[in-house]
N, C-alpha and C. Protein backbone atom coordinates (compact mmCIF):
# COMPACT_ATOMS: atom_id res chain seq x y z
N UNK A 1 2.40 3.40 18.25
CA UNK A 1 3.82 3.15 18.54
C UNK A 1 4.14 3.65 19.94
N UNK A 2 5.50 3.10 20.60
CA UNK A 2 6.20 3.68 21.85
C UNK A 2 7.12 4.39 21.80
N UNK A 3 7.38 5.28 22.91
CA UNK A 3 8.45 5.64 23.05
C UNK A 3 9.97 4.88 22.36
N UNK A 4 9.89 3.40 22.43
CA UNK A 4 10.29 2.34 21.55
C UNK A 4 10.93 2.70 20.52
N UNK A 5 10.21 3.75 19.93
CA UNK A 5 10.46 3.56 18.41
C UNK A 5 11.40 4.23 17.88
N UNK A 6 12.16 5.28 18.76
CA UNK A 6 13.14 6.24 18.13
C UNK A 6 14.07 5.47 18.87
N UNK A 7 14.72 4.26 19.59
CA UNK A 7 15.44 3.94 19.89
C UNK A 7 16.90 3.82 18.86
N UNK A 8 17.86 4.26 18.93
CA UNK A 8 19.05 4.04 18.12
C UNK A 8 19.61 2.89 18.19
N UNK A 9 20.25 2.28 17.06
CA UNK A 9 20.76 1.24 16.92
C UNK A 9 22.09 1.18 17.87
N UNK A 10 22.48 -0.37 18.36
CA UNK A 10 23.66 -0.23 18.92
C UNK A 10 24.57 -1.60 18.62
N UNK A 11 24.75 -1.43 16.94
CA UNK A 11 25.67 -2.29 16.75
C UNK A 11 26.46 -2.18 16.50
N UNK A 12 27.46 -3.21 16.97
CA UNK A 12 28.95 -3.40 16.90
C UNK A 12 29.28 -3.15 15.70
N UNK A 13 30.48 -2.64 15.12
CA UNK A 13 31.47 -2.85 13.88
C UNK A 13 31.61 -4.15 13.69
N UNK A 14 31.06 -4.62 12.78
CA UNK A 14 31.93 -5.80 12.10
C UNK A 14 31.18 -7.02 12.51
N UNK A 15 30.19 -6.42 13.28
CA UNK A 15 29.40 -8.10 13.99
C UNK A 15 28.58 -8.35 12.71
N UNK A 16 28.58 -9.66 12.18
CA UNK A 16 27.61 -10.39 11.26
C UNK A 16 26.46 -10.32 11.73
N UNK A 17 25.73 -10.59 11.18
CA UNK A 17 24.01 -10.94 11.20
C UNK A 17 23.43 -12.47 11.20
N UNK A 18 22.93 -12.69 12.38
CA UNK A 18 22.24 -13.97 12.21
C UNK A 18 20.88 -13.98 11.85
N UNK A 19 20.92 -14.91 10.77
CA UNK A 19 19.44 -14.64 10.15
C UNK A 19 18.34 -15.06 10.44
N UNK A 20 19.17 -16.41 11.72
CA UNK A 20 17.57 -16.99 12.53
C UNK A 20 17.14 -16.26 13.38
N UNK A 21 17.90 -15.37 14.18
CA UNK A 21 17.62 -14.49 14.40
C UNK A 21 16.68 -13.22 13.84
N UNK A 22 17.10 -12.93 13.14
CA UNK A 22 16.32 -11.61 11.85
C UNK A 22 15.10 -12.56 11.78
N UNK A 23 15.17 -13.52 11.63
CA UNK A 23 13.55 -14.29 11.07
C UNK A 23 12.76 -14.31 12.82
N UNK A 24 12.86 -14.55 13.62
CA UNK A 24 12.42 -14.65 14.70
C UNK A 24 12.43 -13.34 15.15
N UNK A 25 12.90 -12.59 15.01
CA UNK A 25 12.41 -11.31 15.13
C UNK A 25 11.15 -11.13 14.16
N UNK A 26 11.45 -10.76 12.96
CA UNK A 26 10.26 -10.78 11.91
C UNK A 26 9.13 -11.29 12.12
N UNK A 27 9.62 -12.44 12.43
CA UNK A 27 7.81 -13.51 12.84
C UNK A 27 7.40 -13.17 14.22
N UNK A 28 8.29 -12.80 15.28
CA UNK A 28 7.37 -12.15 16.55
C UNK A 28 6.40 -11.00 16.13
N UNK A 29 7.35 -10.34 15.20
CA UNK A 29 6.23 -8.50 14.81
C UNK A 29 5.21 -9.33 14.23
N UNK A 30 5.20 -10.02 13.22
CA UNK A 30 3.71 -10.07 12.16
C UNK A 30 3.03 -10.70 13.04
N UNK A 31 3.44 -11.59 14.18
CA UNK A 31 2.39 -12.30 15.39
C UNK A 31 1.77 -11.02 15.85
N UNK A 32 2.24 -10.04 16.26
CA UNK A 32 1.77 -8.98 16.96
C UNK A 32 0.80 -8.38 15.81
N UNK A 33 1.69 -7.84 14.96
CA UNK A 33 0.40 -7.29 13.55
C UNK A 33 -0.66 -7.92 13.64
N UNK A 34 -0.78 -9.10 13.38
CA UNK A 34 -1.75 -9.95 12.42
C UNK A 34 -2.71 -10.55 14.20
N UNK A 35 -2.20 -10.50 14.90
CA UNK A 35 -3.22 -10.58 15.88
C UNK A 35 -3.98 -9.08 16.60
N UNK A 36 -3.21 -8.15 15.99
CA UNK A 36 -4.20 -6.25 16.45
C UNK A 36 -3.31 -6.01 17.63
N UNK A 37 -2.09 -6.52 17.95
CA UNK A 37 -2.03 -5.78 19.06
C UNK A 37 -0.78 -4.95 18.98
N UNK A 38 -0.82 -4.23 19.75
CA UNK A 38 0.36 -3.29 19.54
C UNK A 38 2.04 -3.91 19.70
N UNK A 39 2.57 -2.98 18.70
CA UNK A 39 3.70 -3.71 18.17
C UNK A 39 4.59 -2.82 19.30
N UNK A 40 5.59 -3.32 20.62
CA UNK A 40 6.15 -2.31 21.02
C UNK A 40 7.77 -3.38 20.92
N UNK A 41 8.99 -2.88 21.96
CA UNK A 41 10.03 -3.61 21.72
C UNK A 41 10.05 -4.67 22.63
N UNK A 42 9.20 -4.47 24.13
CA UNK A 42 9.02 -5.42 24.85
C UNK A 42 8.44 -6.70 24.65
N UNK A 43 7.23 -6.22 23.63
CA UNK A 43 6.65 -7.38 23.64
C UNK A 43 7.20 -8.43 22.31
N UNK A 44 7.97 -7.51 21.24
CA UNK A 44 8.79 -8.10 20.66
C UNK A 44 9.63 -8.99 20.67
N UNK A 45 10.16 -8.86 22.04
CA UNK A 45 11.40 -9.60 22.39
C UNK A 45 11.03 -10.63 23.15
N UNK A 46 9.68 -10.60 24.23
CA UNK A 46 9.08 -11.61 25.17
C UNK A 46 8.84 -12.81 23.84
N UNK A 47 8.20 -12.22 22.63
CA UNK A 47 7.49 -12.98 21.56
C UNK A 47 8.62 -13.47 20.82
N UNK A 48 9.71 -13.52 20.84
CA UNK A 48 11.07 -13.56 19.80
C UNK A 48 11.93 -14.84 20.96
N UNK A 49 11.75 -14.32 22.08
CA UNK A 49 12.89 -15.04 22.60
C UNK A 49 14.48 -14.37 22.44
N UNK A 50 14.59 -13.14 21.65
CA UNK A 50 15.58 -12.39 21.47
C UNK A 50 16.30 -11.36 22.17
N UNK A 51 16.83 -11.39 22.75
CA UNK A 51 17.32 -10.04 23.70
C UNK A 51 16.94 -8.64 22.97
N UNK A 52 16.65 -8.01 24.03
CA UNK A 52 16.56 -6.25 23.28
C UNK A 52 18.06 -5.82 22.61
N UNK A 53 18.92 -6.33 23.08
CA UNK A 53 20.48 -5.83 22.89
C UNK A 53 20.68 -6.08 21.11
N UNK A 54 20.07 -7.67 21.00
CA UNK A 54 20.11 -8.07 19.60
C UNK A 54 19.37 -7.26 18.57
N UNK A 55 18.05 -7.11 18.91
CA UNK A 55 16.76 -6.44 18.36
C UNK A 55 17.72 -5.05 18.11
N UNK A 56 18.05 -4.33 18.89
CA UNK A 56 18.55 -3.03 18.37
C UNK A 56 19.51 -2.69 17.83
N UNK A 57 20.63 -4.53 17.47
CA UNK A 57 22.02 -3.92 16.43
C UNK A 57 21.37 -5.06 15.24
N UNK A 58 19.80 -4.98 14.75
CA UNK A 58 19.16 -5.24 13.75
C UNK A 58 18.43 -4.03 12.99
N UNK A 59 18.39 -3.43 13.68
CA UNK A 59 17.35 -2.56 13.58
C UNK A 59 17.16 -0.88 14.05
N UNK A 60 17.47 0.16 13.55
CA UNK A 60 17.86 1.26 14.27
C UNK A 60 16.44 1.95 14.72
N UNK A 61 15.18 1.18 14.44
CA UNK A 61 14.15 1.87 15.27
C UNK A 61 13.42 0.39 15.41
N UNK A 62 12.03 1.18 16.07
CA UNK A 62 10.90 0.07 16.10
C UNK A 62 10.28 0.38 14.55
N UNK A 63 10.45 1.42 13.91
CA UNK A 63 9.47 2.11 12.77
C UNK A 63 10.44 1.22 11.44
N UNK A 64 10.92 1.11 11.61
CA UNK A 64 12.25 0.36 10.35
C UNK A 64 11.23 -1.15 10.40
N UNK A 65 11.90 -1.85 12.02
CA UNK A 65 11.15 -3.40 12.06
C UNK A 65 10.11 -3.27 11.39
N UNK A 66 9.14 -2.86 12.28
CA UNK A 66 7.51 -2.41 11.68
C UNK A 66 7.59 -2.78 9.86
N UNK A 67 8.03 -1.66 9.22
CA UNK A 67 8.15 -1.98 7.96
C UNK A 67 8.94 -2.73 7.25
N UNK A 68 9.89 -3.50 8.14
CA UNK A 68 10.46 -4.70 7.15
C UNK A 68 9.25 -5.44 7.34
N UNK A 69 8.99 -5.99 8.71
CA UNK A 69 7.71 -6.91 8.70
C UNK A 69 6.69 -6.78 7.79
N UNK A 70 6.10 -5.66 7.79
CA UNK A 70 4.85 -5.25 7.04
C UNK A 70 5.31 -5.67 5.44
N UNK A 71 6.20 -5.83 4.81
CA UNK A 71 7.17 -5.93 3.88
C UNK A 71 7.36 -7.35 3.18
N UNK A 72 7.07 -8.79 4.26
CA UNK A 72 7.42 -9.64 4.27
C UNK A 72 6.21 -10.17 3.04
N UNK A 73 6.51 -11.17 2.09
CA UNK A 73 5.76 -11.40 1.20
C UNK A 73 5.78 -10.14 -0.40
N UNK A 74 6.04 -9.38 0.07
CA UNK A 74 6.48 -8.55 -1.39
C UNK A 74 7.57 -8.95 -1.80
N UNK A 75 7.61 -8.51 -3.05
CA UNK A 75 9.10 -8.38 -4.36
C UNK A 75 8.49 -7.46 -5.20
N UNK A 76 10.27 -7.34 -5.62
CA UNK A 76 10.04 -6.45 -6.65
C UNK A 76 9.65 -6.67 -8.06
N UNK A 77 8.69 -6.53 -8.96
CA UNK A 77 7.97 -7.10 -9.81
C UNK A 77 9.62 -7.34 -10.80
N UNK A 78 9.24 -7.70 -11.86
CA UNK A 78 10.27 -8.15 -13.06
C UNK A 78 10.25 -6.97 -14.12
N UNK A 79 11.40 -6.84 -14.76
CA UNK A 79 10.95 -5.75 -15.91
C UNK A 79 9.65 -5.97 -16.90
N UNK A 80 9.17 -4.94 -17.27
CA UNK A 80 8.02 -5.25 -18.02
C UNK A 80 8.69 -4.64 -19.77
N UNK A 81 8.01 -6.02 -20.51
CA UNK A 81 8.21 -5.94 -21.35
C UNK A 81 8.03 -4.65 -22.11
N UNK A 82 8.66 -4.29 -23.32
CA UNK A 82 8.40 -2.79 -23.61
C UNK A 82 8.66 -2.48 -25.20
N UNK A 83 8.67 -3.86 -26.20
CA UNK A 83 8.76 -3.64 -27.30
C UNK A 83 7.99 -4.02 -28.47
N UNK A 84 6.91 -4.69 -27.44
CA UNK A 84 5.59 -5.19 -28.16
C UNK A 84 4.30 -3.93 -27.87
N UNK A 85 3.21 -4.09 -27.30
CA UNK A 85 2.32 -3.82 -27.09
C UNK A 85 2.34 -2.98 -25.81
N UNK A 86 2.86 -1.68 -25.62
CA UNK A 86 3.36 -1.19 -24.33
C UNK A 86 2.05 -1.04 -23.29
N UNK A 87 0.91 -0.83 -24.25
CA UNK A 87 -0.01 -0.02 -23.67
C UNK A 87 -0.63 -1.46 -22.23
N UNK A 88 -0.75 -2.31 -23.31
CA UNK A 88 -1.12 -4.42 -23.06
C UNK A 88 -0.38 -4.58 -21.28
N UNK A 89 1.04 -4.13 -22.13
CA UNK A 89 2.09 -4.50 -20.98
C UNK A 89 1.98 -3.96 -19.74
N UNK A 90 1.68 -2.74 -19.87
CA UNK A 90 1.88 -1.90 -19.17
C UNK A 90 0.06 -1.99 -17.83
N UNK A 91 -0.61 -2.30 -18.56
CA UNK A 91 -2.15 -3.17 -18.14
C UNK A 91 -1.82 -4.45 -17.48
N UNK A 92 -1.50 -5.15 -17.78
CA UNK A 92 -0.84 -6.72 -16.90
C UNK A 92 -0.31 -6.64 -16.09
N UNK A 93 0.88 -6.00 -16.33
CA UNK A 93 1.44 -5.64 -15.18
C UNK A 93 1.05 -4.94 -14.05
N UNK A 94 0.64 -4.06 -14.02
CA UNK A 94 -0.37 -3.15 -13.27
C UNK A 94 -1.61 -3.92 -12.71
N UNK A 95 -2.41 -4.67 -13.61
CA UNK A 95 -3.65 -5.28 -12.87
C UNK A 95 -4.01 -6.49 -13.54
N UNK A 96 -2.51 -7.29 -14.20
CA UNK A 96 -3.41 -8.69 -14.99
C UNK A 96 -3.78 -9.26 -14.20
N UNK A 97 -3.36 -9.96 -13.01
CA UNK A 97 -3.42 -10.87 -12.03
C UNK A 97 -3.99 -10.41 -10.75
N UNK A 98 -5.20 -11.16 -10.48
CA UNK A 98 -6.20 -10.54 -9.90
C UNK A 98 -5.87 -11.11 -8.04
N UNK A 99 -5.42 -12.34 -8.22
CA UNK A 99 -4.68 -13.10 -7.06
C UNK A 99 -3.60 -12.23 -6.35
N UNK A 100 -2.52 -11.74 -7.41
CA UNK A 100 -1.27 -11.00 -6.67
C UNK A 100 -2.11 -9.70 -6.58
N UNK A 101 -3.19 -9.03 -7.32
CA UNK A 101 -3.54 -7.83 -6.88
C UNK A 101 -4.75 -7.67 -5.46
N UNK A 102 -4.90 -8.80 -5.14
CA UNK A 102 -5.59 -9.05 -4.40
C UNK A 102 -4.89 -9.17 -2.74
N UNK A 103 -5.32 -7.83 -1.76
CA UNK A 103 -4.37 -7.71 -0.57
C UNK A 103 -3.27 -7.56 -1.12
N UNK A 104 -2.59 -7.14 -2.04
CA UNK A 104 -1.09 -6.59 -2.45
C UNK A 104 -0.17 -8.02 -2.17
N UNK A 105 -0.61 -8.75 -2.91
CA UNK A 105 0.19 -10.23 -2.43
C UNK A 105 0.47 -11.15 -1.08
N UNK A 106 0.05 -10.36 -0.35
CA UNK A 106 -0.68 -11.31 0.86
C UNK A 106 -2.00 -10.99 1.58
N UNK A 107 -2.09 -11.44 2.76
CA UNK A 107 -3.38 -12.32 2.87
C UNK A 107 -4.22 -10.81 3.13
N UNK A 108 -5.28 -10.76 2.66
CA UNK A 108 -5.94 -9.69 3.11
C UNK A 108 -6.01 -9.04 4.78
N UNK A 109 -6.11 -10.20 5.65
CA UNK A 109 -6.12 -8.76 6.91
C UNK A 109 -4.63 -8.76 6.56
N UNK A 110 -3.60 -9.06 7.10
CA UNK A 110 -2.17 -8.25 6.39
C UNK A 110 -2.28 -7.27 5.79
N UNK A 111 -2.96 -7.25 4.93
CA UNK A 111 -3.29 -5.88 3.76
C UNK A 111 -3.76 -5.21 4.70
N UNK A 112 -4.62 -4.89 5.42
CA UNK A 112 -5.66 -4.18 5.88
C UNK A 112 -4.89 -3.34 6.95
N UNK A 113 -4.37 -4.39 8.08
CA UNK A 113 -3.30 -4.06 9.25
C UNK A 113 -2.39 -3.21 8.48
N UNK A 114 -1.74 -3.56 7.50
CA UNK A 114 -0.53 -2.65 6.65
C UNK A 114 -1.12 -1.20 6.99
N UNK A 115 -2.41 -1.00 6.08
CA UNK A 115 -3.52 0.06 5.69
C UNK A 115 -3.52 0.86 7.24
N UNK A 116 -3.74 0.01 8.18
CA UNK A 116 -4.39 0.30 9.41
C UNK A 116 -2.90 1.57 9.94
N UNK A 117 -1.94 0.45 10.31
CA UNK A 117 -0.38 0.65 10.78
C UNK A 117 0.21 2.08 10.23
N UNK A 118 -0.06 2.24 8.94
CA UNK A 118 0.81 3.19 8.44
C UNK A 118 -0.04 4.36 8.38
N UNK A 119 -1.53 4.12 8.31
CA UNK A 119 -2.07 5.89 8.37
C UNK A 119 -1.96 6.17 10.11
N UNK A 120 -1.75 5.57 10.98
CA UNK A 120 -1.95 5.97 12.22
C UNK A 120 -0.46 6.76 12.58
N UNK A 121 0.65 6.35 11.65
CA UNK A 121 1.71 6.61 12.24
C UNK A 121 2.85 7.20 11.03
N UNK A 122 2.83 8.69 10.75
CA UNK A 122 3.43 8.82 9.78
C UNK A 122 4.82 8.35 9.11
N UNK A 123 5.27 8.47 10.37
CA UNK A 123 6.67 8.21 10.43
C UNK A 123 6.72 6.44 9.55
N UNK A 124 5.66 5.93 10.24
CA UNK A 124 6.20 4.39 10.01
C UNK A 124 5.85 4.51 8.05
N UNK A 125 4.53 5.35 7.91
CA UNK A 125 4.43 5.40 6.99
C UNK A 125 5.44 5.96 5.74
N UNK A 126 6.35 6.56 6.06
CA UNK A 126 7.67 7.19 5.45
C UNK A 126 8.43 6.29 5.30
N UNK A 127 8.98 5.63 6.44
CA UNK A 127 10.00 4.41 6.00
C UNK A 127 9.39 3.05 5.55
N UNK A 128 8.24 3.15 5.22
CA UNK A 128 8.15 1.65 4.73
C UNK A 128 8.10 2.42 3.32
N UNK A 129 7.81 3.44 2.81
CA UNK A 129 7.76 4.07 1.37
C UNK A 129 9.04 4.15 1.00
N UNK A 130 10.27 4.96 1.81
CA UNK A 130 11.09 4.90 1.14
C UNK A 130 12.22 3.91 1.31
N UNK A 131 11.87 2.74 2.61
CA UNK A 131 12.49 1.42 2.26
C UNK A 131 11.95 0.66 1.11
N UNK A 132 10.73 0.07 1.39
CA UNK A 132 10.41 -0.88 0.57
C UNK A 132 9.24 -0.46 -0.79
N UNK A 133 8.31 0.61 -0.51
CA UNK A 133 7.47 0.50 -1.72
C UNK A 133 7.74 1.34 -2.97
N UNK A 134 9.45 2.16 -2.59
CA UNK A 134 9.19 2.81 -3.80
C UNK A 134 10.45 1.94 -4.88
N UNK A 135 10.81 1.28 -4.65
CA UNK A 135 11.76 0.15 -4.82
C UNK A 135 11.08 -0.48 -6.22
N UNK A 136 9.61 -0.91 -5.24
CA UNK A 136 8.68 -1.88 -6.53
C UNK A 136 8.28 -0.80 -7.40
N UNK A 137 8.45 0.21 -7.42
CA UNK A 137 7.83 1.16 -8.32
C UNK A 137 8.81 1.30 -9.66
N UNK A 138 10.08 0.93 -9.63
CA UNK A 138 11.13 1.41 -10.45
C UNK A 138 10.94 0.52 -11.80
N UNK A 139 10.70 -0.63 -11.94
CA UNK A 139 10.03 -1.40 -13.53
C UNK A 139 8.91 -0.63 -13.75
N UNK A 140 8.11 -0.62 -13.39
CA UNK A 140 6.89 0.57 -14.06
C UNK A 140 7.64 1.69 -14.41
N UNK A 141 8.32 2.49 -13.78
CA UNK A 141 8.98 3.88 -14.32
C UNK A 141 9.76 3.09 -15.22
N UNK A 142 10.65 2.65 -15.13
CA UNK A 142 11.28 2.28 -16.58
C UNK A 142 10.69 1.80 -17.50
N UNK A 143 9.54 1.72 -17.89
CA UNK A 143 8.50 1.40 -18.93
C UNK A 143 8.03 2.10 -19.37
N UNK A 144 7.58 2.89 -18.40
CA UNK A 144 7.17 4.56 -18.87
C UNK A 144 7.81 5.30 -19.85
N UNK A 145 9.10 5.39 -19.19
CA UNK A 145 10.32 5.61 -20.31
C UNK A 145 10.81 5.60 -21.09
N UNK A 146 10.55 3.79 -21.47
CA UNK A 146 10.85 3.44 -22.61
C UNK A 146 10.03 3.60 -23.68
N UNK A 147 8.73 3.99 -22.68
CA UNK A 147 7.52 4.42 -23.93
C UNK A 147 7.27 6.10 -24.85
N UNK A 148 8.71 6.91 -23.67
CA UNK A 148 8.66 8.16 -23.92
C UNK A 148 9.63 8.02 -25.15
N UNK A 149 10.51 7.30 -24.82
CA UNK A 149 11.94 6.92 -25.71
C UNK A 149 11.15 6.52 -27.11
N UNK A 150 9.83 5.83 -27.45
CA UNK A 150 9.60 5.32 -28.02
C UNK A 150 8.73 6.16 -29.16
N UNK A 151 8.57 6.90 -28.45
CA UNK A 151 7.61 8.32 -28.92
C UNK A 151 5.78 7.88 -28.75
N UNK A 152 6.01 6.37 -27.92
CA UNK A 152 4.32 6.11 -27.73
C UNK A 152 3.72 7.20 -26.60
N UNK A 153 4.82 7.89 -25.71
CA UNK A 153 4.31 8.71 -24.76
C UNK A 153 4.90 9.55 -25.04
N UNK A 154 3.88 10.92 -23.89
CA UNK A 154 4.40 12.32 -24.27
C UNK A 154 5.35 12.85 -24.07
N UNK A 155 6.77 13.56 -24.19
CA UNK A 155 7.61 13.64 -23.54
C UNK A 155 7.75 14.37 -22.47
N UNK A 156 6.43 15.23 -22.37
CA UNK A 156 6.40 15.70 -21.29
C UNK A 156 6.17 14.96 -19.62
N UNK A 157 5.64 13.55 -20.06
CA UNK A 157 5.08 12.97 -19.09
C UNK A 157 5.99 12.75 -17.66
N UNK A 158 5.07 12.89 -16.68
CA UNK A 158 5.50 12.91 -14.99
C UNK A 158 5.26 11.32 -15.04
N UNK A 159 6.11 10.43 -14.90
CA UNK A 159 6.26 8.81 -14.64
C UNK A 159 5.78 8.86 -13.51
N UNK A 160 6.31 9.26 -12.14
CA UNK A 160 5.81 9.18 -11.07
C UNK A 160 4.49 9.71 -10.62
N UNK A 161 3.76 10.83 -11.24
CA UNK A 161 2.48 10.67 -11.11
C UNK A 161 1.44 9.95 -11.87
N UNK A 162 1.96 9.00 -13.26
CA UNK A 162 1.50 8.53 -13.64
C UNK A 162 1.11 6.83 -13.20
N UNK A 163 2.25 6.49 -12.39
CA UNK A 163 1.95 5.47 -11.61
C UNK A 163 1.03 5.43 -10.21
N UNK A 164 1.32 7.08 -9.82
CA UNK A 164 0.52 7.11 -8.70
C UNK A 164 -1.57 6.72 -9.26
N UNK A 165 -1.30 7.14 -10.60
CA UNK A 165 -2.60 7.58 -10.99
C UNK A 165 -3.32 6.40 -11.21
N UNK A 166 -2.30 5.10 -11.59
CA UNK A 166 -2.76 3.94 -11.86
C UNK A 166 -3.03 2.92 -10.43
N UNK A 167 -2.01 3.25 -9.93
CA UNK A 167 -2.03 2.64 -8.24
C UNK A 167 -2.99 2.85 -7.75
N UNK A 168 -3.50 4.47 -7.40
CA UNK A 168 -5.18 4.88 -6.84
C UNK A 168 -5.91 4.32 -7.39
N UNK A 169 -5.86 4.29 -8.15
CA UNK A 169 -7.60 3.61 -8.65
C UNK A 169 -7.90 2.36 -8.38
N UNK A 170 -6.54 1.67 -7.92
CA UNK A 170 -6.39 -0.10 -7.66
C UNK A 170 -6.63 0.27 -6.10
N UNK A 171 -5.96 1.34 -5.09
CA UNK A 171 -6.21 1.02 -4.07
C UNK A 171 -7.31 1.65 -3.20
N UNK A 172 -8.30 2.36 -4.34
CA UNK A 172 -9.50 3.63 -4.05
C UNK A 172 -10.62 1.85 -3.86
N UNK A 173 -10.20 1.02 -4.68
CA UNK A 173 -11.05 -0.36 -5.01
C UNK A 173 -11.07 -0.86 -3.33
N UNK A 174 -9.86 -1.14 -3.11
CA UNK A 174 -9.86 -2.02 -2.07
C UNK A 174 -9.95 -1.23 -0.96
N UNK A 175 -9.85 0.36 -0.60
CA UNK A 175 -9.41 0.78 0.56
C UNK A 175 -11.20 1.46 0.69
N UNK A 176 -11.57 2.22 -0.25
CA UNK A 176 -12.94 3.09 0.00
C UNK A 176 -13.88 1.97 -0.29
N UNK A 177 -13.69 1.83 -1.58
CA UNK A 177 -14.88 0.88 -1.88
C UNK A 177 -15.59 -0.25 -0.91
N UNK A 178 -14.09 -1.10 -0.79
CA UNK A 178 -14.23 -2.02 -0.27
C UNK A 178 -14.41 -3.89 -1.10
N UNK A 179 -14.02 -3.46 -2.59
CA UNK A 179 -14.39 -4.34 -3.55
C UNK A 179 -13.34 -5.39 -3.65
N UNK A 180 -13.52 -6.43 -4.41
CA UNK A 180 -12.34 -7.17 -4.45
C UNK A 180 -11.78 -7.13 -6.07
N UNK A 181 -10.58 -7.34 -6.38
CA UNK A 181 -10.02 -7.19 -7.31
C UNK A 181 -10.37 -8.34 -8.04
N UNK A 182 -10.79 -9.57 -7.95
CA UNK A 182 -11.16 -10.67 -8.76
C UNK A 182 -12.85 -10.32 -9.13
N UNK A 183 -13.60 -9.82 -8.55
CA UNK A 183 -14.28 -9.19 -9.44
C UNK A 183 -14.80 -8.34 -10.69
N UNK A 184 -15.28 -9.21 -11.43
CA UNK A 184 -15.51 -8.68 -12.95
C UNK A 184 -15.85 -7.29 -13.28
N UNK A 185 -16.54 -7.08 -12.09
CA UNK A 185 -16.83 -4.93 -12.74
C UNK A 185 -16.13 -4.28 -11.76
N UNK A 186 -15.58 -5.20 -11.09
CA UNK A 186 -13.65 -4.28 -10.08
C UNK A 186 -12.94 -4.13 -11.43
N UNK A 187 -12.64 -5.21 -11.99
CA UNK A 187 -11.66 -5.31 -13.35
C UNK A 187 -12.41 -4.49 -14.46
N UNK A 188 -13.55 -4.14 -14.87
CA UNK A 188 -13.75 -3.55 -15.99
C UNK A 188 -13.60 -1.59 -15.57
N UNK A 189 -14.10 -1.80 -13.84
CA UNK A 189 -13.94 -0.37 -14.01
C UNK A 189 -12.39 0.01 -13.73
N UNK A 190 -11.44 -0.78 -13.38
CA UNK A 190 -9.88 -0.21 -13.66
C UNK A 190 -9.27 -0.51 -15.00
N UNK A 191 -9.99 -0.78 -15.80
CA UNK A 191 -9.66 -0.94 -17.26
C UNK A 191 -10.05 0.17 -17.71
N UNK A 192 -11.47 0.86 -17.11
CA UNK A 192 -11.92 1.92 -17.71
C UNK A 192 -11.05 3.19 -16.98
N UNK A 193 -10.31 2.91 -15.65
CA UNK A 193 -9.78 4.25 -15.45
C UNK A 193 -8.37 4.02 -15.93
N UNK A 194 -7.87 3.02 -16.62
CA UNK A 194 -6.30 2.63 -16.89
C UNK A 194 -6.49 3.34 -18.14
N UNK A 195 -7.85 3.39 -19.06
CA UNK A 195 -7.77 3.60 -20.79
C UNK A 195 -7.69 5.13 -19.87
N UNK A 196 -8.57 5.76 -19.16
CA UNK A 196 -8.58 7.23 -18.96
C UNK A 196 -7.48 7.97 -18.80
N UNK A 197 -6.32 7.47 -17.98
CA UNK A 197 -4.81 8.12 -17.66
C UNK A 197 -3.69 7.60 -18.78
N UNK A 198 -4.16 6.52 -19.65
CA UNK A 198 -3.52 6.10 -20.88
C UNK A 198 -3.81 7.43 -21.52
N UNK A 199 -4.82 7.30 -22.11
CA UNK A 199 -5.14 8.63 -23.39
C UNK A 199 -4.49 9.73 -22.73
N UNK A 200 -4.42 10.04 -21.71
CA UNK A 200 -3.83 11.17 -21.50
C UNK A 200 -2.17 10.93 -21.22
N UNK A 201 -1.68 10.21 -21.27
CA UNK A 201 -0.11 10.08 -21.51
C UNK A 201 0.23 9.68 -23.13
N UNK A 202 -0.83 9.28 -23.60
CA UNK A 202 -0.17 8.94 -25.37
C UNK A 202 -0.03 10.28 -25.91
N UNK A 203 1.27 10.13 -27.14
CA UNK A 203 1.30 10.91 -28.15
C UNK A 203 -0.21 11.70 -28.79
């Protein structure tokens, strides 16, 4: 990152948002991401066609942009079912789909650059967590819940480290290993570490 990045926002009261704008901003950063080169505000704006003036009553840093971009292609999953088979549910959701678990729903270098972007730079790594990834985390915790409510889990249980516990092992696959998630003994050994942090949250 640059000096760039602690820049303060300087927008007007009351000015609307143009969204072709916001999108042409967006798509200059992931040009920069997705080709390795450094993301600063200059080259943002050469690549946007957008004035810096605009760029900064969008955006109150470069570290915000950064992680909306990095951002682009996620949602937030759907509630997960929670009155059938919690343990099932709670497995599918987490790792049925080997396509959306594959690069975290987009394209693998994306994934990788994400990976790359955020350990180099803590900061960026903070606001894309507590803008966008802890957001998708909130249907899994409410499942959790409903499983404590249900007496299928312990009541003692930590939700939030229990998701962390399920997440690592999905991203120990793709980040150390190096494996792909549509692979058959990728999928049997996070089945085998999903039953391991299961047994230890059941009644």
């Amino acid at each position: 990152m640059t000096a760039d990045a602690g820049t303060p926002a300087r927008r007007g009261p009351g000015r609307p948002r143009d969204e072709d704008l916001d999108a042409q901003i967006i798509e200059a950063t992931l040009g920069l991401i997705d080709a390795e080169d450094e993301v600063t505000v200059s080259r943002v704006v050469a690549r946007s066609g957008v004035s810096r003036a605009a760029l900064y009553r969008r955006w109150p840093s470069l570290t915000t942009l950064i992680a909306a971009a990095l951002d682009v292609g996620r949602a937030v999953p759907p509630d997960i079912p929670t009155h059938g088979d919690l343990r099932e549910s709670v497995f599918a959701a987490m790792f049925g789909d080997p396509a959306s678990l594959s690069a975290s729903g987009y394209s693998e270098v994306r994934f990788r650059q994400r990976i790359r972007l955020v350990m180099a730079d803590r900061a960026l790594q903070k606001a894309y967590w507590t803008s966008h990834v802890a957001r998708r985390r909130v249907p899994m915790e409410k499942a959790l819940r409903a499983g404590i409510a249900r007496g299928i889990l312990r009541a003692d249980l930590d939700v939030d480290a229990c998701f962390d516990a399920f997440a690592g092992a999905a991203y120990y696959q793709a980040v150390v290993r190096g494996d792909r998630f549509d692979d058959p003994v990728t999928r049997d050994r996070l089945r085998a570490a999903f039953d391991v942090v299961w047994r230890g949250m059941a009644t």
